[in-house]
N, C-alpha and C. Protein backbone atom coordinates (compact mmCIF):
# COMPACT_ATOMS: atom_id res chain seq x y z
N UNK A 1 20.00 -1.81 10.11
CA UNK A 1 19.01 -2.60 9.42
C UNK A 1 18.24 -3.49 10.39
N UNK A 2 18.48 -4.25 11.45
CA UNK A 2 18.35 -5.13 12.44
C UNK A 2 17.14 -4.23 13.25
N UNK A 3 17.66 -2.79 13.13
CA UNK A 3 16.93 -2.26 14.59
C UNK A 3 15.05 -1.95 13.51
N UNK A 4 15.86 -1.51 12.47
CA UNK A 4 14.66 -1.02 11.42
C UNK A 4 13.88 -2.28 11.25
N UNK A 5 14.32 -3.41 11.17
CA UNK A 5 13.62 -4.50 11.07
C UNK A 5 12.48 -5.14 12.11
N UNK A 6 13.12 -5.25 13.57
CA UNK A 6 12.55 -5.06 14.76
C UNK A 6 11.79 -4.18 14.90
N UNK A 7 11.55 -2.53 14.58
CA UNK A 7 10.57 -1.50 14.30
C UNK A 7 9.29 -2.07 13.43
N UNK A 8 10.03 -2.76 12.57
CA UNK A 8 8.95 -2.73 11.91
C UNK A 8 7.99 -4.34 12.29
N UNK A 9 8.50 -5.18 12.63
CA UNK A 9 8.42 -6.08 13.86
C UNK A 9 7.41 -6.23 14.79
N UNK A 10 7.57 -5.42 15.06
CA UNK A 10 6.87 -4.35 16.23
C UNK A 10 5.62 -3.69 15.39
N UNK A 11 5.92 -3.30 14.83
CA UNK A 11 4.35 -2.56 14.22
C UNK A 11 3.65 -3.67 13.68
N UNK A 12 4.06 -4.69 12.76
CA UNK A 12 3.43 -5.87 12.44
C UNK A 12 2.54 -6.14 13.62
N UNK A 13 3.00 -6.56 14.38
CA UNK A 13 2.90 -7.34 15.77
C UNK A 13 1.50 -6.27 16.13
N UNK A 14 1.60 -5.58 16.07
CA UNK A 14 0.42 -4.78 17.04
C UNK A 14 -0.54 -4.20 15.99
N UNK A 15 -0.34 -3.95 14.70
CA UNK A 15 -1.61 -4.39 14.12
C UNK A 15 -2.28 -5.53 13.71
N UNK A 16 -1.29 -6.81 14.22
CA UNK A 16 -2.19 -8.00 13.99
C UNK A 16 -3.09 -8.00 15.58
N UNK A 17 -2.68 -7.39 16.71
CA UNK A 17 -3.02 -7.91 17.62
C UNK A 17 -4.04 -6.06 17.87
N UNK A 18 -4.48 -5.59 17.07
CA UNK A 18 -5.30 -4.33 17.81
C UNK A 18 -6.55 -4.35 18.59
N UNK A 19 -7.54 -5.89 17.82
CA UNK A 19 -8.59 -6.11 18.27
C UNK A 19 -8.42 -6.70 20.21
N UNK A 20 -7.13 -7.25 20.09
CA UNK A 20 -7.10 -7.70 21.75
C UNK A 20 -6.57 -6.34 22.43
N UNK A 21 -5.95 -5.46 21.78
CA UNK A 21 -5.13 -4.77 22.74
C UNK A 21 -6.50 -3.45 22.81
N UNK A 22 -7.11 -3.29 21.95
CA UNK A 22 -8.03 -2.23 22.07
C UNK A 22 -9.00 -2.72 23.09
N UNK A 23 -9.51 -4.38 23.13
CA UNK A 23 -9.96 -4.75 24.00
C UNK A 23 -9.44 -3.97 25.38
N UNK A 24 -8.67 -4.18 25.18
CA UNK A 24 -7.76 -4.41 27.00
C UNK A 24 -8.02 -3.30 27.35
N UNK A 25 -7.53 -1.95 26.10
CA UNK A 25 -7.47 -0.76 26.76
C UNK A 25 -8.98 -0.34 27.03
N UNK A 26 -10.30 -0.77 26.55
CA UNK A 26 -11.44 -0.60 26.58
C UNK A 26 -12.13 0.75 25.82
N UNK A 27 -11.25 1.38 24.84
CA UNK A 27 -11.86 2.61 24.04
C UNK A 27 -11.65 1.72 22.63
N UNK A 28 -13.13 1.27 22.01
CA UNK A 28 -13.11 1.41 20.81
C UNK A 28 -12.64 2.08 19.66
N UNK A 29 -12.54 1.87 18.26
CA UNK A 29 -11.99 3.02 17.48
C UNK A 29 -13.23 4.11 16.97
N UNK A 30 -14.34 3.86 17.18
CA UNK A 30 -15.56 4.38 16.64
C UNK A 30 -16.07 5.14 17.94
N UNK A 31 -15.77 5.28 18.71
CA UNK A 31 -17.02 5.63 20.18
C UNK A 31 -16.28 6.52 20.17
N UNK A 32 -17.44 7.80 20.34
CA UNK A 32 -16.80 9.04 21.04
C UNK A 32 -16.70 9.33 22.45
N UNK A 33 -16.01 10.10 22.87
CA UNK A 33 -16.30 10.07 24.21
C UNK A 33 -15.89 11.79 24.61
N UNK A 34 -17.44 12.42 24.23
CA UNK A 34 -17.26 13.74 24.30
C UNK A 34 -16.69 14.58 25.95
N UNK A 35 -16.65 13.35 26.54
CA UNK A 35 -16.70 13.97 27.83
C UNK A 35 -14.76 14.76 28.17
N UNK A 36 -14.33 13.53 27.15
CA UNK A 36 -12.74 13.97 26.98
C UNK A 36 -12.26 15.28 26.89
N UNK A 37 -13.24 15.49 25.59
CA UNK A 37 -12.65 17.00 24.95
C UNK A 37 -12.64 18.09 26.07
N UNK A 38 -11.82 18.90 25.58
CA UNK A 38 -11.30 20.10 26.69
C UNK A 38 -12.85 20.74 27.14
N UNK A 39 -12.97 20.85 28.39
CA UNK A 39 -14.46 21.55 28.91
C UNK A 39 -14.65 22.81 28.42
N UNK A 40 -13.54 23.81 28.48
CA UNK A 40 -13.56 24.97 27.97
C UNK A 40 -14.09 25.51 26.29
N UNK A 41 -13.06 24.78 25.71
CA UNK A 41 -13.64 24.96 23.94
C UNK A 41 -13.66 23.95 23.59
N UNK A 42 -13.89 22.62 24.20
CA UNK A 42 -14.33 21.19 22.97
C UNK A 42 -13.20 21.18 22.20
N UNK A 43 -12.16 21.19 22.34
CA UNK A 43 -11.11 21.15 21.41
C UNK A 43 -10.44 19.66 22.06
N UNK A 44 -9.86 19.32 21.02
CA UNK A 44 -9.14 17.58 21.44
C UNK A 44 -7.96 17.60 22.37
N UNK A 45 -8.07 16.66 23.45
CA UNK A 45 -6.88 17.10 24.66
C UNK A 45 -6.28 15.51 23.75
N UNK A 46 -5.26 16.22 24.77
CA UNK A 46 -3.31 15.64 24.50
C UNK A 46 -3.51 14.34 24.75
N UNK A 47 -2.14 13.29 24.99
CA UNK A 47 -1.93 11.91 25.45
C UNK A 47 -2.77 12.17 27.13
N UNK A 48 -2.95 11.10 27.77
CA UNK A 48 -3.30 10.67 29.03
C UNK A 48 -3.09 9.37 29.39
N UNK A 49 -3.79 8.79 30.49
CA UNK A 49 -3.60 7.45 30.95
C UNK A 49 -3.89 6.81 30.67
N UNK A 50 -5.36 7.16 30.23
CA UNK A 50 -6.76 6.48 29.78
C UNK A 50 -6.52 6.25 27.82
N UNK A 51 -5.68 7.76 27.79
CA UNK A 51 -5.82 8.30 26.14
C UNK A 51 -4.72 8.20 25.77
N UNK A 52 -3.99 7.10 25.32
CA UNK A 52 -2.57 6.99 25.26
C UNK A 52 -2.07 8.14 24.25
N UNK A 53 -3.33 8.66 23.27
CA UNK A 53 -2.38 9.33 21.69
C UNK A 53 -3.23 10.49 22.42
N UNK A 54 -3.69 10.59 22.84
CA UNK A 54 -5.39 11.56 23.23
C UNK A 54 -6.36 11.14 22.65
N UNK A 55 -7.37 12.27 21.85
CA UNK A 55 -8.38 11.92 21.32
C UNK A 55 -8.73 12.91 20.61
N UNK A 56 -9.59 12.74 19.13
CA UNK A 56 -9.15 13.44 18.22
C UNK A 56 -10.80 14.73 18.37
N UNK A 57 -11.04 15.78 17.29
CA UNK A 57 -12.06 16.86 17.69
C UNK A 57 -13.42 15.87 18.02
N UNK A 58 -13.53 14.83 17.87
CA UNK A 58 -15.20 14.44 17.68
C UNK A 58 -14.90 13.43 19.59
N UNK A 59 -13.82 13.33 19.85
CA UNK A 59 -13.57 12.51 20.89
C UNK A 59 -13.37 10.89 21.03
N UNK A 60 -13.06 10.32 19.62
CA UNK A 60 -12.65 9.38 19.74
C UNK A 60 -10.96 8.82 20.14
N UNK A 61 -10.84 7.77 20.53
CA UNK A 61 -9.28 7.66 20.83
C UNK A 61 -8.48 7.42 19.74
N UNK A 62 -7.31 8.27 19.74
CA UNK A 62 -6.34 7.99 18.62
C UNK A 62 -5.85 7.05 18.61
N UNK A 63 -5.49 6.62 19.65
CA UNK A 63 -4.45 5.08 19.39
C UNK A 63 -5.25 4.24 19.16
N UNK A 64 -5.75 3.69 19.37
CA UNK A 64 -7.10 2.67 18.82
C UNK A 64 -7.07 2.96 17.62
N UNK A 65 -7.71 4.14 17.01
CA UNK A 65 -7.84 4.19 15.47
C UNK A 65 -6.47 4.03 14.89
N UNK A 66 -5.11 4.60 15.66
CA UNK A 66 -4.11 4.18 14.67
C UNK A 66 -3.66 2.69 14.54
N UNK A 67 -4.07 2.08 15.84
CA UNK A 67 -3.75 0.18 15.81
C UNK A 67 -4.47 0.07 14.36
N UNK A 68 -5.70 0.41 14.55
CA UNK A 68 -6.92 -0.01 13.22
C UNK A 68 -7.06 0.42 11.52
N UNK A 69 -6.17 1.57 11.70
CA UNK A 69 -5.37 2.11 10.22
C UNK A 69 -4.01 1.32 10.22
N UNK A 70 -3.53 0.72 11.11
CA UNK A 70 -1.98 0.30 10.94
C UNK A 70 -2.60 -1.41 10.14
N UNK A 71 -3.42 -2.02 10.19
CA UNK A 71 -4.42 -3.06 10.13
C UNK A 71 -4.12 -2.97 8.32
N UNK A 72 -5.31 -1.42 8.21
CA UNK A 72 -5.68 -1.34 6.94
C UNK A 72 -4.31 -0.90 5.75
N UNK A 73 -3.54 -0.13 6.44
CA UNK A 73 -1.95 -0.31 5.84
C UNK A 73 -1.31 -1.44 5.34
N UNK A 74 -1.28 -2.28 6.30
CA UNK A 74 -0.67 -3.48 5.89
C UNK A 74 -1.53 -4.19 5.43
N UNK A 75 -2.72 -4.54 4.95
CA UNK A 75 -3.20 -4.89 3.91
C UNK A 75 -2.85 -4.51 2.60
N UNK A 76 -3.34 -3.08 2.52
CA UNK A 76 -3.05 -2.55 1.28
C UNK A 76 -1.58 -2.88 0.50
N UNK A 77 -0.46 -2.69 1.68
CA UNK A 77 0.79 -3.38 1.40
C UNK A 77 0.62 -4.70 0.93
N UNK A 78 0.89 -5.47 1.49
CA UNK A 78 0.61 -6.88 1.19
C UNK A 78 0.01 -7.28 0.13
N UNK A 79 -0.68 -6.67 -0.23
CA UNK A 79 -2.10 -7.07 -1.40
C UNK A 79 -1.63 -6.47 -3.05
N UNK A 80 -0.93 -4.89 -2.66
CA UNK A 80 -0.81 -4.03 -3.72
C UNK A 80 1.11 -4.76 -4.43
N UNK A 81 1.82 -5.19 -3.03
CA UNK A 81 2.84 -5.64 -3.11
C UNK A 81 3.31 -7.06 -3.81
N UNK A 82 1.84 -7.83 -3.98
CA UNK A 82 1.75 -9.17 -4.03
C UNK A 82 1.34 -8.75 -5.90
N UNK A 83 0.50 -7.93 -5.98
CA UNK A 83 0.31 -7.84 -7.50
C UNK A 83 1.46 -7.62 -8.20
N UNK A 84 2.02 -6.36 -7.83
CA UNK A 84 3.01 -5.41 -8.11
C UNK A 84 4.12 -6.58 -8.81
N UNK A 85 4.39 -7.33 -7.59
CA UNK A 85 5.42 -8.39 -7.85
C UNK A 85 4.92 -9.64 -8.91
N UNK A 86 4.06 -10.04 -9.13
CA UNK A 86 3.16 -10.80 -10.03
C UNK A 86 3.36 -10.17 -11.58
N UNK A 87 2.69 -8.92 -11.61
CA UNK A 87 2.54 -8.51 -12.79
C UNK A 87 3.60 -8.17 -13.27
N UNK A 88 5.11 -7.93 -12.82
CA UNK A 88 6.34 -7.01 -12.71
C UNK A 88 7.17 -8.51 -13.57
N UNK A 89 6.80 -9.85 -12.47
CA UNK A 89 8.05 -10.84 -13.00
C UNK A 89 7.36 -11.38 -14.33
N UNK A 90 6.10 -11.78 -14.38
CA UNK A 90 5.39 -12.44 -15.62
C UNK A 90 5.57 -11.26 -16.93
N UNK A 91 5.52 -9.79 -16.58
CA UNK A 91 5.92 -9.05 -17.92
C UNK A 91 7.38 -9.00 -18.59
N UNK A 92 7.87 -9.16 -17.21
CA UNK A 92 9.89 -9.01 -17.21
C UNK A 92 10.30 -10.26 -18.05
N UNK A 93 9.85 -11.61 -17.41
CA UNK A 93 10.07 -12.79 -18.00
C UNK A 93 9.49 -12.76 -19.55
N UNK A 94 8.70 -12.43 -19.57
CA UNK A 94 8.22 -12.22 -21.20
C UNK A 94 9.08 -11.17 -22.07
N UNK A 95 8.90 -10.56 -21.41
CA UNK A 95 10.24 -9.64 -22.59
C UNK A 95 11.27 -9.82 -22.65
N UNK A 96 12.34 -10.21 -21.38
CA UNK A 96 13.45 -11.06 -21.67
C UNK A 96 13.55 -12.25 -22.41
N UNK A 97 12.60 -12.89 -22.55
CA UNK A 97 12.58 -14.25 -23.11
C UNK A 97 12.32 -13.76 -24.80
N UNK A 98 11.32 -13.58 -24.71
CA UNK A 98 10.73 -13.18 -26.31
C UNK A 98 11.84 -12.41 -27.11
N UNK A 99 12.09 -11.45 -26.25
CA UNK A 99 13.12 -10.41 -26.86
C UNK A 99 12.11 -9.98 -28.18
N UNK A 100 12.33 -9.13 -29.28
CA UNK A 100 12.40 -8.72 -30.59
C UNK A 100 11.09 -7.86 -29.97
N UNK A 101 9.90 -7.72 -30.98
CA UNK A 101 9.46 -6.97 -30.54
C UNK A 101 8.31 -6.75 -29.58
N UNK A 102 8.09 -8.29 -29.09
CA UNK A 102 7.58 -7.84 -27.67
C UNK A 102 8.40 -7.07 -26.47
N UNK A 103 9.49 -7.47 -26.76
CA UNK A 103 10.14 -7.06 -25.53
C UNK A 103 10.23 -5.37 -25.72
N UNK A 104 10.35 -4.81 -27.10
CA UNK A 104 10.48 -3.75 -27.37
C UNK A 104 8.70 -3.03 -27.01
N UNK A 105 7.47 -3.72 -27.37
CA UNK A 105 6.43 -3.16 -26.67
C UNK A 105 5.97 -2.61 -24.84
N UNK A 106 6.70 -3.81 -24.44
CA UNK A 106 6.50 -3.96 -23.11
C UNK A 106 7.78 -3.15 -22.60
N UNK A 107 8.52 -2.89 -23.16
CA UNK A 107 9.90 -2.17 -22.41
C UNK A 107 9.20 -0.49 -22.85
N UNK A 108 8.81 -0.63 -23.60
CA UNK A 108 8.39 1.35 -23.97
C UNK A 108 7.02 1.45 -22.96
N UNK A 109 6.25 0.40 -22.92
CA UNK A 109 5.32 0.87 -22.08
C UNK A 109 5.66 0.58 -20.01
N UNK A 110 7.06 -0.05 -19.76
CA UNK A 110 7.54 0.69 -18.40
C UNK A 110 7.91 1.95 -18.98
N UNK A 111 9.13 1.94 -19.89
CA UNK A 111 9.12 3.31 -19.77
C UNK A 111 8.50 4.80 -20.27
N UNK A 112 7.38 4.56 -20.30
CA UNK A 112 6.05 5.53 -20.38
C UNK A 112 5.12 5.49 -19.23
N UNK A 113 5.50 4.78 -18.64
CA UNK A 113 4.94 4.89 -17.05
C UNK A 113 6.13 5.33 -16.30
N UNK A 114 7.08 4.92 -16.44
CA UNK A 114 8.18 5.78 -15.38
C UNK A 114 8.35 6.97 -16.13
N UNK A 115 7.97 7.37 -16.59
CA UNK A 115 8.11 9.13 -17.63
C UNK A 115 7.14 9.67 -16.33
N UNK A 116 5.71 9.66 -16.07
CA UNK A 116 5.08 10.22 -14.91
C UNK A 116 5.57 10.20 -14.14
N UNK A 117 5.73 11.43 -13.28
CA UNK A 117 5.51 11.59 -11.77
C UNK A 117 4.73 10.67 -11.10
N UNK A 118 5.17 9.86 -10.17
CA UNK A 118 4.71 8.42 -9.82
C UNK A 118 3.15 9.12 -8.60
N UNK A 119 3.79 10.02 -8.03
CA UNK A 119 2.65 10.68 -6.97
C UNK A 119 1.67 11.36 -8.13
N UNK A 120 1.55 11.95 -9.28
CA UNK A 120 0.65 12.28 -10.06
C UNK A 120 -0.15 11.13 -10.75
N UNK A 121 0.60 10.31 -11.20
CA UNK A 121 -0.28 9.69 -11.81
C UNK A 121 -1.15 8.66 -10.98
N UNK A 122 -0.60 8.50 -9.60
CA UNK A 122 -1.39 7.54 -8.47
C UNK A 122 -2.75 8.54 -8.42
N UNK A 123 -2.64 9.72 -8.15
CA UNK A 123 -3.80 10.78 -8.04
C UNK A 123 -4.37 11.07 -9.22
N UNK A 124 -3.91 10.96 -10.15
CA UNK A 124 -5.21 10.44 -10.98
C UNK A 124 -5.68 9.01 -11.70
N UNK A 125 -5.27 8.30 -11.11
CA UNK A 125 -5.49 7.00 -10.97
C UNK A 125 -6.64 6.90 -10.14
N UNK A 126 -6.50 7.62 -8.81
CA UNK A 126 -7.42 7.46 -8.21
C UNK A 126 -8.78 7.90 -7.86
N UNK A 127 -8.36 9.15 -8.84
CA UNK A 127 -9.38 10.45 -8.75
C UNK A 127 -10.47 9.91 -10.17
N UNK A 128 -10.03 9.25 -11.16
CA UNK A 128 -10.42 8.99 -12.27
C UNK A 128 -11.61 7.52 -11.87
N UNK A 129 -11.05 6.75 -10.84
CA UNK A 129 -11.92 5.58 -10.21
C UNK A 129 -12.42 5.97 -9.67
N UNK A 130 -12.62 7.06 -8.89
CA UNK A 130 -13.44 7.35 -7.86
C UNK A 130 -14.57 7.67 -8.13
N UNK A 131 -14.89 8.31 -9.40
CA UNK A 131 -16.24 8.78 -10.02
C UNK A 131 -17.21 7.44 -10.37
N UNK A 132 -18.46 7.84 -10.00
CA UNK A 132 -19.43 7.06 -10.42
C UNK A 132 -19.49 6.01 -10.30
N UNK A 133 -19.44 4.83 -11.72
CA UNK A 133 -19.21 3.25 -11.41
C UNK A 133 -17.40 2.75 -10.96
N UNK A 134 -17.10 3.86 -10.69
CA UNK A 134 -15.44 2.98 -10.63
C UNK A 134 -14.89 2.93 -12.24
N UNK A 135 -13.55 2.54 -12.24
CA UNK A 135 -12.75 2.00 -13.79
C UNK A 135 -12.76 0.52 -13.98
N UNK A 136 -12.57 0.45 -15.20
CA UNK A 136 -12.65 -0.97 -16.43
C UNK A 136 -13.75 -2.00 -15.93
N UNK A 137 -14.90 -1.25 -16.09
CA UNK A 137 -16.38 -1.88 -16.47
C UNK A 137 -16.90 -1.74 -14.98
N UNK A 138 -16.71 -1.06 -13.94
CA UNK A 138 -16.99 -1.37 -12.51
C UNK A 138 -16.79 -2.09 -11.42
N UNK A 139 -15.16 -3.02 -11.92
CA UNK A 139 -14.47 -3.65 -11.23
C UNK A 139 -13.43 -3.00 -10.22
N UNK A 140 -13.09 -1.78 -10.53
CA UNK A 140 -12.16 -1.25 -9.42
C UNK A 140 -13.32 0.32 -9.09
N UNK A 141 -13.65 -0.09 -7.82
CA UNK A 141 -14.61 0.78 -7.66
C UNK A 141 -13.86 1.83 -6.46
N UNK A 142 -14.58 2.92 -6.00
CA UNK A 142 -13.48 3.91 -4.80
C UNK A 142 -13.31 3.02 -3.81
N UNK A 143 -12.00 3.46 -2.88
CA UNK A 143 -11.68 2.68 -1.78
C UNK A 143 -10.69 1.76 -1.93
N UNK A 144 -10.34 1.02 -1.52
CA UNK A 144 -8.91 0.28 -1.26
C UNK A 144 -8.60 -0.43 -2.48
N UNK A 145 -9.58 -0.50 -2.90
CA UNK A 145 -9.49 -1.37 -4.52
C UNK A 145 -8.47 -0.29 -5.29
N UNK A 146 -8.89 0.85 -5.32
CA UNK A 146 -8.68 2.25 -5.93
C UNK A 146 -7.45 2.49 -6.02
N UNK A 147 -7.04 2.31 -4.50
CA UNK A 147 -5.53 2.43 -4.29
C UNK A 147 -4.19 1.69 -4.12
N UNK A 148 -5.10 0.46 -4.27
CA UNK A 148 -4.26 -1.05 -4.57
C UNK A 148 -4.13 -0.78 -6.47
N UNK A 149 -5.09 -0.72 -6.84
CA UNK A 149 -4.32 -0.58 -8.73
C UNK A 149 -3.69 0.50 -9.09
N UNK A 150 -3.81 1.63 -8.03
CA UNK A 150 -3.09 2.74 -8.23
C UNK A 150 -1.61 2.71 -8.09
N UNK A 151 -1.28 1.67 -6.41
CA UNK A 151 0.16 1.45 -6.49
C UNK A 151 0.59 0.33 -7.11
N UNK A 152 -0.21 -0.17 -7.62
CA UNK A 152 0.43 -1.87 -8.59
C UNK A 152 0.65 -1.08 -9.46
N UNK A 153 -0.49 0.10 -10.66
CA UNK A 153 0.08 0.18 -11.82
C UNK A 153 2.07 1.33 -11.80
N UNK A 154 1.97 1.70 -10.51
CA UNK A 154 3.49 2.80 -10.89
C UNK A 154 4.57 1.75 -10.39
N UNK A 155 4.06 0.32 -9.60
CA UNK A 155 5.27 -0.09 -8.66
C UNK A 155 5.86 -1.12 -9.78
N UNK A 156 4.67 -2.24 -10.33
CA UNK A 156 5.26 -3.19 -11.25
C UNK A 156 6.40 -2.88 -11.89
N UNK A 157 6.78 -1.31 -12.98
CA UNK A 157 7.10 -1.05 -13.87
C UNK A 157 9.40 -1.47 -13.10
N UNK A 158 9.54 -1.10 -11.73
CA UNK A 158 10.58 -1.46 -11.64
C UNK A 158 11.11 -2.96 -11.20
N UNK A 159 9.61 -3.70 -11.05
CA UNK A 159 10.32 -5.38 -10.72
C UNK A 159 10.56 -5.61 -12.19
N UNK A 160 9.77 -5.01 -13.45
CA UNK A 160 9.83 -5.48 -14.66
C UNK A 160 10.99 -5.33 -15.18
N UNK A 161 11.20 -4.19 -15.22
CA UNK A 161 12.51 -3.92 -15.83
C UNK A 161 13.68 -4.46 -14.80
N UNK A 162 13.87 -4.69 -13.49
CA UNK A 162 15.09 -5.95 -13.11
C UNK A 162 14.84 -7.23 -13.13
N UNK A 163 13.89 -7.70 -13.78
CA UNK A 163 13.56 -9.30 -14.16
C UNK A 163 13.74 -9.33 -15.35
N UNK A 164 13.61 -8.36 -16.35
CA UNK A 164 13.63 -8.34 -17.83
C UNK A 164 15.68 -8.37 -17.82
N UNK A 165 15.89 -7.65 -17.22
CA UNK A 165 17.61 -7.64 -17.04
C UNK A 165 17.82 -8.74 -17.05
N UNK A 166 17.46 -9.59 -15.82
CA UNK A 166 18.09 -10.50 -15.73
C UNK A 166 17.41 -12.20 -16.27
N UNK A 167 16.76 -11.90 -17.07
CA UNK A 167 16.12 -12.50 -17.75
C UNK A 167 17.03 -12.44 -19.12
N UNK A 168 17.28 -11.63 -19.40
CA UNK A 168 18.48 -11.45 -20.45
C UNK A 168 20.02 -12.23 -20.26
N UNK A 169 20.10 -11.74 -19.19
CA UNK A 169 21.38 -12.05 -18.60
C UNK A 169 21.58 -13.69 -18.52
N UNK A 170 21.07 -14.18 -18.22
CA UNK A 170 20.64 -15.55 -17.43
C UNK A 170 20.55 -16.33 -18.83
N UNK A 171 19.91 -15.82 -19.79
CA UNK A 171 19.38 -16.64 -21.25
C UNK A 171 20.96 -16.72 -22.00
N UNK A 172 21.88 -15.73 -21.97
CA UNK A 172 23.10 -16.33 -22.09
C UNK A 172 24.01 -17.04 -21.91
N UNK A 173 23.27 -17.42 -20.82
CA UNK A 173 24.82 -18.75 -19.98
C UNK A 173 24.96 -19.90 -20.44
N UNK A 174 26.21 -20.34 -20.12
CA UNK A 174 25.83 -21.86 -20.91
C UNK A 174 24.90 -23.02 -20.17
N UNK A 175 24.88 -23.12 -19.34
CA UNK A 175 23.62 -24.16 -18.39
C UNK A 175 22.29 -23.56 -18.93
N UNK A 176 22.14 -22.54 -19.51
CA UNK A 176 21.03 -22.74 -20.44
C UNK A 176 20.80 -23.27 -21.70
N UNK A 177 22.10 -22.81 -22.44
CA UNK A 177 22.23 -23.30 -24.10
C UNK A 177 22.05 -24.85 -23.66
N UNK A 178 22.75 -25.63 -22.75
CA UNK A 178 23.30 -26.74 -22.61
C UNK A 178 21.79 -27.34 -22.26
């Protein structure tokens, strides 16, 4: 767990820091640099000195773009993780508390979302926003928005149901009656 933690540590660390380190290395994530590609067929060469990951068919550098997707990852985390957990304890706490038949509304509708295939219904979650104005009036439009309500709506459904547990649990003790 320690080492997985440090891994991940480590990746934190270097997508907060991509804009200095891409500096340093001096290949942007956007610039091509056709001169890279293999002379023979233009095809994308391997790691190098210059090209730590290589560089991909159009000749930009991979590692750069992956510092700069590792960026946009942990946003999406953070952001989709922060709802997820929001919407998960405020529904859990309500149905544990209320009990009767809110709790019975809100408990059938996690479990009618955990009935889907969690990878299907993200894809059409996302495929369904992606058209035209976006979903619910043109507020979640394509793009990160898209895929932030896509993983809030499949992730909430299990903080809900272990806050609703123990929201139950907890309403029995006596330091509450008391």
């Amino acid at each position: 767990a320690l080492v997985a933690g440090g891994f991940i540590a480590v990746e934190v660390v270097l997508a907060l820091l991509a804009p200095w380190i891409v500096r340093l290395l001096g290949h942007p994530p956007n610039v091509q640099y056709p001169g890279e590609l293999d002379p023979s067929f233009g095809t994308p060469t391997g790691p190098s000195w210059s090209f730590l990951f290589g560089v991909d068919s159009l000749g930009r550098d991979v590692f750069s773009r992956v510092l700069y997707g590792a960026r946009i990852s942990l946003e999406v985390a953070i952001v989709a993780t922060a709802f997820s957990v929001v919407l998960g304890v405020v529904l859990g706490m309500i149905a544990g508390y209320f009990r009767g038949g809110v709790d019975t509304v809100i408990s059938r509708i996690i479990d009618i979302t955990l009935a889907f295939p969690i990878l299907l219904l993200a894809l059409g979650i996302a495929s369904s926003c992606s058209l035209g104005n976006g979903c619910v009036r043109g507020t979640v439009k394509p793009g990160l928005p898209t895929v932030i309500v896509a993983i809030v709506v499949v992730n909430w459904t299990y903080i809900g149901r272990i806050i609703r547990g123990q929201v139950l649990s907890l309403r029995e003790k006596e330091f509450v009656e008391a």
